[in-house]
PDB file of N, CA and C in Angstrom:
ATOM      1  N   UNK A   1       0.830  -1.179   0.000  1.00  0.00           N
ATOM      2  CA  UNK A   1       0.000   0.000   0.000  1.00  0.00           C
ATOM      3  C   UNK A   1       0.875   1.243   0.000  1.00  0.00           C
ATOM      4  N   UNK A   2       1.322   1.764   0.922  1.00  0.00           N
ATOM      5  CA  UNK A   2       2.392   2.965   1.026  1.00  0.00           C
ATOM      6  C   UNK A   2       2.004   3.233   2.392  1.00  0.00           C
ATOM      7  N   UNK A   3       2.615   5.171   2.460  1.00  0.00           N
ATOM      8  CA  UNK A   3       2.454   5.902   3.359  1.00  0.00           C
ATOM      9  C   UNK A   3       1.112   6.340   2.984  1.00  0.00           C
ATOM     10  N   UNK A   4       0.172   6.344   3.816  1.00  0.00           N
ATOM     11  CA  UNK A   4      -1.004   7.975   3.432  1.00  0.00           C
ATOM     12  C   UNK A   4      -0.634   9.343   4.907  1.00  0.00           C
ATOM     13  N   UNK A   5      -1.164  10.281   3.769  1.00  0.00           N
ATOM     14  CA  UNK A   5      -0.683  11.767   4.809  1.00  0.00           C
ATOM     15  C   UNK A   5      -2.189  12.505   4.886  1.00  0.00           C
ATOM     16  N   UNK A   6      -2.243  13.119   6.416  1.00  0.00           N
ATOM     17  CA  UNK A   6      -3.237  13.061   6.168  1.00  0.00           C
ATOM     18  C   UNK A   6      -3.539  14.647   5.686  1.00  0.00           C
ATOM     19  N   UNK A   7      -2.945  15.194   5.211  1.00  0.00           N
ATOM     20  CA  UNK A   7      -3.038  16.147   3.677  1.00  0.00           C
ATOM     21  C   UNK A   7      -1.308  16.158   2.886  1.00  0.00           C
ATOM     22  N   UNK A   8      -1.355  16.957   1.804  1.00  0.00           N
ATOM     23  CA  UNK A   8      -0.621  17.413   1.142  1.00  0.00           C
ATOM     24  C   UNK A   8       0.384  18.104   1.703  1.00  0.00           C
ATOM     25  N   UNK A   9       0.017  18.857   2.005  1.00  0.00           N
ATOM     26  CA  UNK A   9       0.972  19.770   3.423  1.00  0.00           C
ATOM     27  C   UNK A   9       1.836  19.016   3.935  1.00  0.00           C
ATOM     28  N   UNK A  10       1.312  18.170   4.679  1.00  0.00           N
ATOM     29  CA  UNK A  10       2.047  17.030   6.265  1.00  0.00           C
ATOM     30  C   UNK A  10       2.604  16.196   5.217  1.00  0.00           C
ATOM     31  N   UNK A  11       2.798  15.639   4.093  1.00  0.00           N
ATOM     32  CA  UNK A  11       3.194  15.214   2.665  1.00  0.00           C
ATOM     33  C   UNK A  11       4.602  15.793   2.830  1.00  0.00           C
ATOM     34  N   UNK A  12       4.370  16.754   2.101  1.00  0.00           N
ATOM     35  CA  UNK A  12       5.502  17.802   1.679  1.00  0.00           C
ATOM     36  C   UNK A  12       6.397  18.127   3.035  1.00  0.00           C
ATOM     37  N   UNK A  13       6.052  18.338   3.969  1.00  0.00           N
ATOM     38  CA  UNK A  13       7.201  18.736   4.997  1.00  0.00           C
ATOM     39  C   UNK A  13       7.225  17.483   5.952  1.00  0.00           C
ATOM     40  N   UNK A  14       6.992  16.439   5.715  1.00  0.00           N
ATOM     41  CA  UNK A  14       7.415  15.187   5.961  1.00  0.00           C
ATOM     42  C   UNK A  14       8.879  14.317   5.089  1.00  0.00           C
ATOM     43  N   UNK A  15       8.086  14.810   3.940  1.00  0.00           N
ATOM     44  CA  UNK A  15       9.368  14.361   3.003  1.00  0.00           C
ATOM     45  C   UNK A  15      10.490  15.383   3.118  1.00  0.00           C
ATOM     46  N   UNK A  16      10.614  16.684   3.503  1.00  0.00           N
ATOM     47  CA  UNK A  16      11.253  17.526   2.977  1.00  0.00           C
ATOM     48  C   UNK A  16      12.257  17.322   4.320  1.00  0.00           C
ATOM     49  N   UNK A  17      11.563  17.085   5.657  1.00  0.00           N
ATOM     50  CA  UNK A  17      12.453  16.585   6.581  1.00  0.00           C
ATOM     51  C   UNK A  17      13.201  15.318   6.525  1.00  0.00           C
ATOM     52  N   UNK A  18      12.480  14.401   6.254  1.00  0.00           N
ATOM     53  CA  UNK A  18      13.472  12.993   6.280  1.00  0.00           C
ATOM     54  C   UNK A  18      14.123  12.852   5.067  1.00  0.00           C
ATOM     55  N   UNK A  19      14.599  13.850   4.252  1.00  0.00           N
ATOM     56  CA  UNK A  19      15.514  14.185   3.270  1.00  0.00           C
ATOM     57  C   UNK A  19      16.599  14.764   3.798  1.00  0.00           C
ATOM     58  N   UNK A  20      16.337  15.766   5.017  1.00  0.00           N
ATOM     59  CA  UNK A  20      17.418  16.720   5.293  1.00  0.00           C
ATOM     60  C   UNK A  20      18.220  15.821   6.554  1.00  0.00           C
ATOM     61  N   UNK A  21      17.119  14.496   6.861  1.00  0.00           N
ATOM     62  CA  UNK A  21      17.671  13.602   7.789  1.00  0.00           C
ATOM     63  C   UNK A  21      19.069  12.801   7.172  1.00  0.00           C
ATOM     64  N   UNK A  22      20.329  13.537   8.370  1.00  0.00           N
ATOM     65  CA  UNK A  22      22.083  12.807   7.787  1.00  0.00           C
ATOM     66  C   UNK A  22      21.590  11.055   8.113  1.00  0.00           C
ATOM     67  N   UNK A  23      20.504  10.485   8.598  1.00  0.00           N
ATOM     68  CA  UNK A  23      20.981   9.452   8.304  1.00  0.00           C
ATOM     69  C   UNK A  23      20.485   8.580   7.113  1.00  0.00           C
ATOM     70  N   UNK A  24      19.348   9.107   6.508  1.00  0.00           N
ATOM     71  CA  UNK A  24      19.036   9.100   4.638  1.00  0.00           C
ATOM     72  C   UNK A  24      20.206   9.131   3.860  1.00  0.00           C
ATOM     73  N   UNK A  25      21.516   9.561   4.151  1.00  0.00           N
ATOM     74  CA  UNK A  25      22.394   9.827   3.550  1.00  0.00           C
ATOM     75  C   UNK A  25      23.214   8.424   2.850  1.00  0.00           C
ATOM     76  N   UNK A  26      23.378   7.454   4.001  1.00  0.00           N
ATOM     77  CA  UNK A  26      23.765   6.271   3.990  1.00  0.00           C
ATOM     78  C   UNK A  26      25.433   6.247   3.897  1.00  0.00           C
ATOM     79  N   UNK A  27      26.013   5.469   3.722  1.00  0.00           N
ATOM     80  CA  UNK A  27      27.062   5.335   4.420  1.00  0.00           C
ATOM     81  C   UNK A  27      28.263   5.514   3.221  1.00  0.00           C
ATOM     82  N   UNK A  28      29.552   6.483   3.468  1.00  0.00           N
ATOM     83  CA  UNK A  28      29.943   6.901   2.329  1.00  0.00           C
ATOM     84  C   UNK A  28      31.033   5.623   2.112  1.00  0.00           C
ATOM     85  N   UNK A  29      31.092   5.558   0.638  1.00  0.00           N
ATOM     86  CA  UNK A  29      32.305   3.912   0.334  1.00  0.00           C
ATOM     87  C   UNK A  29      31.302   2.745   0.284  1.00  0.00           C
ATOM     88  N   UNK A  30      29.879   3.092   0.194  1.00  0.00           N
ATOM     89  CA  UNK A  30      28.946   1.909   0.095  1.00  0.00           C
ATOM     90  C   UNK A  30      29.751   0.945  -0.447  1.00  0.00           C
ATOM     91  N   UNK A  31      29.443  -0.308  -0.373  1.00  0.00           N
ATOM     92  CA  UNK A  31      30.335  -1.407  -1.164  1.00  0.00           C
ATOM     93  C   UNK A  31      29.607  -1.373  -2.595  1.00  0.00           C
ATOM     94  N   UNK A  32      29.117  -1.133  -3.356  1.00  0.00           N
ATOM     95  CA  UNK A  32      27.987  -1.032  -4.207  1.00  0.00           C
ATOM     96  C   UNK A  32      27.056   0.030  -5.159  1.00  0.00           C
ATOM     97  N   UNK A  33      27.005   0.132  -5.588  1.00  0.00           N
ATOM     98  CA  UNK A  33      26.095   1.100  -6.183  1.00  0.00           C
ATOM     99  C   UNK A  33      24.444   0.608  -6.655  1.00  0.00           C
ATOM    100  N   UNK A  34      23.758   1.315  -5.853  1.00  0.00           N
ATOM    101  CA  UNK A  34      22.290   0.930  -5.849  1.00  0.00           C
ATOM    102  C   UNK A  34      21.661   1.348  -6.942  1.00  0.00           C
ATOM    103  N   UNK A  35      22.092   2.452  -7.758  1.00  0.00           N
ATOM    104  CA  UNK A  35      21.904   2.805  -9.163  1.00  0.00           C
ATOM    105  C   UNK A  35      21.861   1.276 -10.274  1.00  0.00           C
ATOM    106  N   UNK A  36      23.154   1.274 -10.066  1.00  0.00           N
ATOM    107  CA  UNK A  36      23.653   0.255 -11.400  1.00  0.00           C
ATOM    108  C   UNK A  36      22.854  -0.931 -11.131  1.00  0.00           C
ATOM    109  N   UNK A  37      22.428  -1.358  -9.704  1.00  0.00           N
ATOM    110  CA  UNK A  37      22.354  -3.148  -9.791  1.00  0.00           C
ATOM    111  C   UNK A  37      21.322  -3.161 -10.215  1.00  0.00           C
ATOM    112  N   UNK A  38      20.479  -2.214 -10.855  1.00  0.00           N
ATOM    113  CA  UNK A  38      19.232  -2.527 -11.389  1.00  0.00           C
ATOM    114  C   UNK A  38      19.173  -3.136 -12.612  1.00  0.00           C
ATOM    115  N   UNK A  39      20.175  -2.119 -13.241  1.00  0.00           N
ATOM    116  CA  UNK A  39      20.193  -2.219 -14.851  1.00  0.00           C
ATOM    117  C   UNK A  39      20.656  -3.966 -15.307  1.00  0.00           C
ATOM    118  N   UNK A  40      21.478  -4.623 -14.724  1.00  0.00           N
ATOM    119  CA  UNK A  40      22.535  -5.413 -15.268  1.00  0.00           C
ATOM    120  C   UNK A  40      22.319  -7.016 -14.611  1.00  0.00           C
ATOM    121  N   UNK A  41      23.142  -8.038 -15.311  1.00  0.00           N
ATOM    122  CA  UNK A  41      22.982  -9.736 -14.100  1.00  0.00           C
ATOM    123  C   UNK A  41      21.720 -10.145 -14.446  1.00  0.00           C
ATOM    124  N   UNK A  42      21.103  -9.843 -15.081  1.00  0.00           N
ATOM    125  CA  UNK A  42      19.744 -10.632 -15.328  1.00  0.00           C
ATOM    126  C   UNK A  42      19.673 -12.043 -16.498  1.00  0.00           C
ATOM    127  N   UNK A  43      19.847 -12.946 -16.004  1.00  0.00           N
ATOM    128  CA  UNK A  43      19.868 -14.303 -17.090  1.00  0.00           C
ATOM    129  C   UNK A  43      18.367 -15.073 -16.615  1.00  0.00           C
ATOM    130  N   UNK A  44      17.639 -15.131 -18.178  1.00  0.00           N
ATOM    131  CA  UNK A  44      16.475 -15.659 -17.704  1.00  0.00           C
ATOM    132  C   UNK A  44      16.870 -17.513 -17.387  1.00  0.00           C
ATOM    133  N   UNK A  45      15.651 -18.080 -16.291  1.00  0.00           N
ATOM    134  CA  UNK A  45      15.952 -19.478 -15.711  1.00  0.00           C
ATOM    135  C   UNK A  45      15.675 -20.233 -16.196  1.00  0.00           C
ATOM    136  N   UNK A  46      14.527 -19.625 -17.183  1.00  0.00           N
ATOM    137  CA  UNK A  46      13.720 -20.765 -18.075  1.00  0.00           C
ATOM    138  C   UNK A  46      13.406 -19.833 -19.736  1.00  0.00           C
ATOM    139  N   UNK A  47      14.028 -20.912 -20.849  1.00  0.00           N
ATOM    140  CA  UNK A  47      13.143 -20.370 -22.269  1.00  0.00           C
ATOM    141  C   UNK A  47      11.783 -21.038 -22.511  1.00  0.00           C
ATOM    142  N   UNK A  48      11.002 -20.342 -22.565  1.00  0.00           N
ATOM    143  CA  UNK A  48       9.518 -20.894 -22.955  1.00  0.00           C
ATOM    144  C   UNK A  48       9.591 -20.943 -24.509  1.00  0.00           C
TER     145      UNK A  48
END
């Protein structure tokens, strides 16, 4: 389902805080890049 807010408002300065939150930031030297592992490594298991 998600988050619901209970307006637009409490929305917007909800997000706008846990953005400015350092620990959203995550940890610098990640082992990884969360960007790339989307794109790439995909071998299908089965040919139909």
């Amino acid at each position: 389902m998600g988050i619901q807010w209970p307006s637009k408002q409490a929305r917007d300065d909800g997000m706008k805080r846990a953005m400015e939150d350092p620990r959203m930031a995550g940890p610098e030297g990640a082992p990884f890049d969360g960007k790339r592992m989307v794109f790439g490594g995909f071998v299908p298991l089965l040919d139909a």
